[in-house]
C-alpha atoms as a PDB file:
ATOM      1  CA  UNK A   1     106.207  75.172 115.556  1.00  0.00           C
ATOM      2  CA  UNK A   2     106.851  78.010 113.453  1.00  0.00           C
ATOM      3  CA  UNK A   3     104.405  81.145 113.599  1.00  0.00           C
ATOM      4  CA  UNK A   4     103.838  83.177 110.380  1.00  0.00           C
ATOM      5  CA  UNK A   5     102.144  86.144 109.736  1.00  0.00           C
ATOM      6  CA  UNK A   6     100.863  87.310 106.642  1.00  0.00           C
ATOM      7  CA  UNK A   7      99.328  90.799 106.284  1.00  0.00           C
ATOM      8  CA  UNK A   8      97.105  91.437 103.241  1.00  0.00           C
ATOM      9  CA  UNK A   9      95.626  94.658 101.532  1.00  0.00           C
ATOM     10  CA  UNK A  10      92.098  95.122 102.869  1.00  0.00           C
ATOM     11  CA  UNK A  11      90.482  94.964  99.494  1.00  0.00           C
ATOM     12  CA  UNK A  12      92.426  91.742  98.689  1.00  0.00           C
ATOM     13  CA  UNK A  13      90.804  88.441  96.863  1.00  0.00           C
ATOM     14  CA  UNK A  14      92.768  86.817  99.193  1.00  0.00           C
ATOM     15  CA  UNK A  15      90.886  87.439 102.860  1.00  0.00           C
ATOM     16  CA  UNK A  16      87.881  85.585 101.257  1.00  0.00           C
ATOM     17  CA  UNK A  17      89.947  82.329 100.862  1.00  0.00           C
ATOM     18  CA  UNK A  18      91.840  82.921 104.289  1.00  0.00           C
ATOM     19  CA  UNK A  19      88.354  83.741 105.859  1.00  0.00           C
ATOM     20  CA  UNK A  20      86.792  80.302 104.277  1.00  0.00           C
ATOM     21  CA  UNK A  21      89.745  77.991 105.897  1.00  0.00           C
ATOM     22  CA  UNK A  22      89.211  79.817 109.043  1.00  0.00           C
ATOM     23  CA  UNK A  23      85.679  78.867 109.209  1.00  0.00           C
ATOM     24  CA  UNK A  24      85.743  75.556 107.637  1.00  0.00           C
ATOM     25  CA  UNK A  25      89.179  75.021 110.397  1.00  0.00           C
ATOM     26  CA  UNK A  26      86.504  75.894 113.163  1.00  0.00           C
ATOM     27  CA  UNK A  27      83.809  74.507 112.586  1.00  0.00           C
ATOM     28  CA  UNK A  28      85.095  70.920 111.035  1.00  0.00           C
ATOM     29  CA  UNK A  29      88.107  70.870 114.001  1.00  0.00           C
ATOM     30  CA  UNK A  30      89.400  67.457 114.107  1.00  0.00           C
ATOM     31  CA  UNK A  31      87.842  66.601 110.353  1.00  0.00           C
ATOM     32  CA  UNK A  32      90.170  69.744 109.222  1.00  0.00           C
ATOM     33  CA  UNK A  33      93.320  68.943 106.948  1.00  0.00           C
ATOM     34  CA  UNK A  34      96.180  70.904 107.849  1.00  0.00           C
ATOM     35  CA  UNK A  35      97.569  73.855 105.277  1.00  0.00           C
ATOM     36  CA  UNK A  36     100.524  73.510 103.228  1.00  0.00           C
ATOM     37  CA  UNK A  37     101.578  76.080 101.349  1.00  0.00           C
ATOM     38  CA  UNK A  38     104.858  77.422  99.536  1.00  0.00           C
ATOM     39  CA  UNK A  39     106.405  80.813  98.021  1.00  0.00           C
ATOM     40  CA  UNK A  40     108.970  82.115  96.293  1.00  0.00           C
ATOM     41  CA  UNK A  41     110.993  85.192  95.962  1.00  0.00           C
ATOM     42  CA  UNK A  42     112.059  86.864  92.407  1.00  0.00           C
ATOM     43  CA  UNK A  43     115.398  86.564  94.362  1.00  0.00           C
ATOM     44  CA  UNK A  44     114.951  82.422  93.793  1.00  0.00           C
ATOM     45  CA  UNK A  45     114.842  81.915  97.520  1.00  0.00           C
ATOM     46  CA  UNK A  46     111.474  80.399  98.708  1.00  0.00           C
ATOM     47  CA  UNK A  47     109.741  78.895 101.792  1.00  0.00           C
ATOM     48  CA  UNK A  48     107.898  75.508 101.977  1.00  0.00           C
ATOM     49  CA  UNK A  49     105.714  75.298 104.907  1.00  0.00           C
ATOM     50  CA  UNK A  50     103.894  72.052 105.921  1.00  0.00           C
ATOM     51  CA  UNK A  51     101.236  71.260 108.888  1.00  0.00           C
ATOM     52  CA  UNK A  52      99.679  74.466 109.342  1.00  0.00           C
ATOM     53  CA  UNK A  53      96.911  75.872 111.070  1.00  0.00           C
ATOM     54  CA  UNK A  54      95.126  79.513 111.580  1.00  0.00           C
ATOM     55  CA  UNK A  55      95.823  80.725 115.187  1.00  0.00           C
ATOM     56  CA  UNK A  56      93.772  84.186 114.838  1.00  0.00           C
ATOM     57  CA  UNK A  57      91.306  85.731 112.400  1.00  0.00           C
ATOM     58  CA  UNK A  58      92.121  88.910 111.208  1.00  0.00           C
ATOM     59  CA  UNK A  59      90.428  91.926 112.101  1.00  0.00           C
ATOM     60  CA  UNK A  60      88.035  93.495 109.550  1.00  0.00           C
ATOM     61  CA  UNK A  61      88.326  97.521 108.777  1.00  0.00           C
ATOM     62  CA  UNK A  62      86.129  99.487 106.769  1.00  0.00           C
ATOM     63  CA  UNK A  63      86.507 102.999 105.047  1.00  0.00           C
ATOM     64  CA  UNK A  64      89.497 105.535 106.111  1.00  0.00           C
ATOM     65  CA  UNK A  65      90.674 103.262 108.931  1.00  0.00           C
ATOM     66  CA  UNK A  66      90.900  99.759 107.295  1.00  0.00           C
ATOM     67  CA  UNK A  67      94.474  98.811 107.349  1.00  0.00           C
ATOM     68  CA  UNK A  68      95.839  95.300 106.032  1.00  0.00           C
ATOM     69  CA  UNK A  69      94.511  92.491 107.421  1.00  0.00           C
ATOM     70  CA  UNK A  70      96.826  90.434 109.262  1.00  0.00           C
ATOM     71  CA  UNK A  71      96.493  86.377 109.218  1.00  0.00           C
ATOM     72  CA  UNK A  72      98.373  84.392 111.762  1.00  0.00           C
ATOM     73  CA  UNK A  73      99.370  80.708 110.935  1.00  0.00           C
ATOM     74  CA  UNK A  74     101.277  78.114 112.817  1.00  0.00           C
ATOM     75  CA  UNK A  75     102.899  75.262 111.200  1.00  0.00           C
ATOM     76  CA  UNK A  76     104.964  71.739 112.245  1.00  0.00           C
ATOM     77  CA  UNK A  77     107.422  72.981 109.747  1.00  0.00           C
ATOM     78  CA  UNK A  78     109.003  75.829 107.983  1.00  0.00           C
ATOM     79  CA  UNK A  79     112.153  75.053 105.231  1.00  0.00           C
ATOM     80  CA  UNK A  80     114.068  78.110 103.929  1.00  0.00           C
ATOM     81  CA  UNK A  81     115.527  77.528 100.478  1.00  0.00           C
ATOM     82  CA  UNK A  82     118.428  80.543  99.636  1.00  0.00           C
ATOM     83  CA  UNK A  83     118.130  79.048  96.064  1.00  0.00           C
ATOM     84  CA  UNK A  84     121.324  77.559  95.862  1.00  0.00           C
ATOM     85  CA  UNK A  85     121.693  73.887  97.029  1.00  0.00           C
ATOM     86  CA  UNK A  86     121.643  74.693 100.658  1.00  0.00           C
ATOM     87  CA  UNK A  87     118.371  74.686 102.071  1.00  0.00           C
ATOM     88  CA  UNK A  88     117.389  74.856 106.447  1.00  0.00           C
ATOM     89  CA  UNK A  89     114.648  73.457 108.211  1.00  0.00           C
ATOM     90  CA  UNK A  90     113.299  73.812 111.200  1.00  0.00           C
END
């Protein structure tokens, strides 16, 4: 299991999709489909992550002392691509 992190801007579009999968993830539990998602870099490397769940809700801040909102996610797996043809997984 790999744990990932992602820390958004407080004002981001964003926290209202990761706040939606949160709740429908806790109140649908076994019914919920596990997250898959994928990025990549302007470098050409990327991840591919597969299996994934939210482990904690992020904290909500308002005015002076909001600060990014951070996400945690676990998934079954995590592959690093370097963009060249080797590629690890874990």
């Amino acid at each position: 299991m790999e744990l990932k992190t992602v820390k958004t801007q407080h004002t981001s579009n964003i926290n209202s999709t990761f706040q939606r999968l949160y709740n429908e993830q806790v109140v649908n539990g076994d019914a919920f489909a596990p997250l898959n998602g994928s990025w990549r870099t302007t470098s050409g490397s990327g991840y591919t992550l597969s299996g994934g769940v939210m482990t904690k809700q992020a904290k909500i801040g308002f005015g002076e002392k909001a600060s990014p909102r951070e996400w945690e996610f676990v998934f079954e797996v995590m592959i690093f691509d370097e963009g060249t043809t080797n590629a690890l997984a874990s």
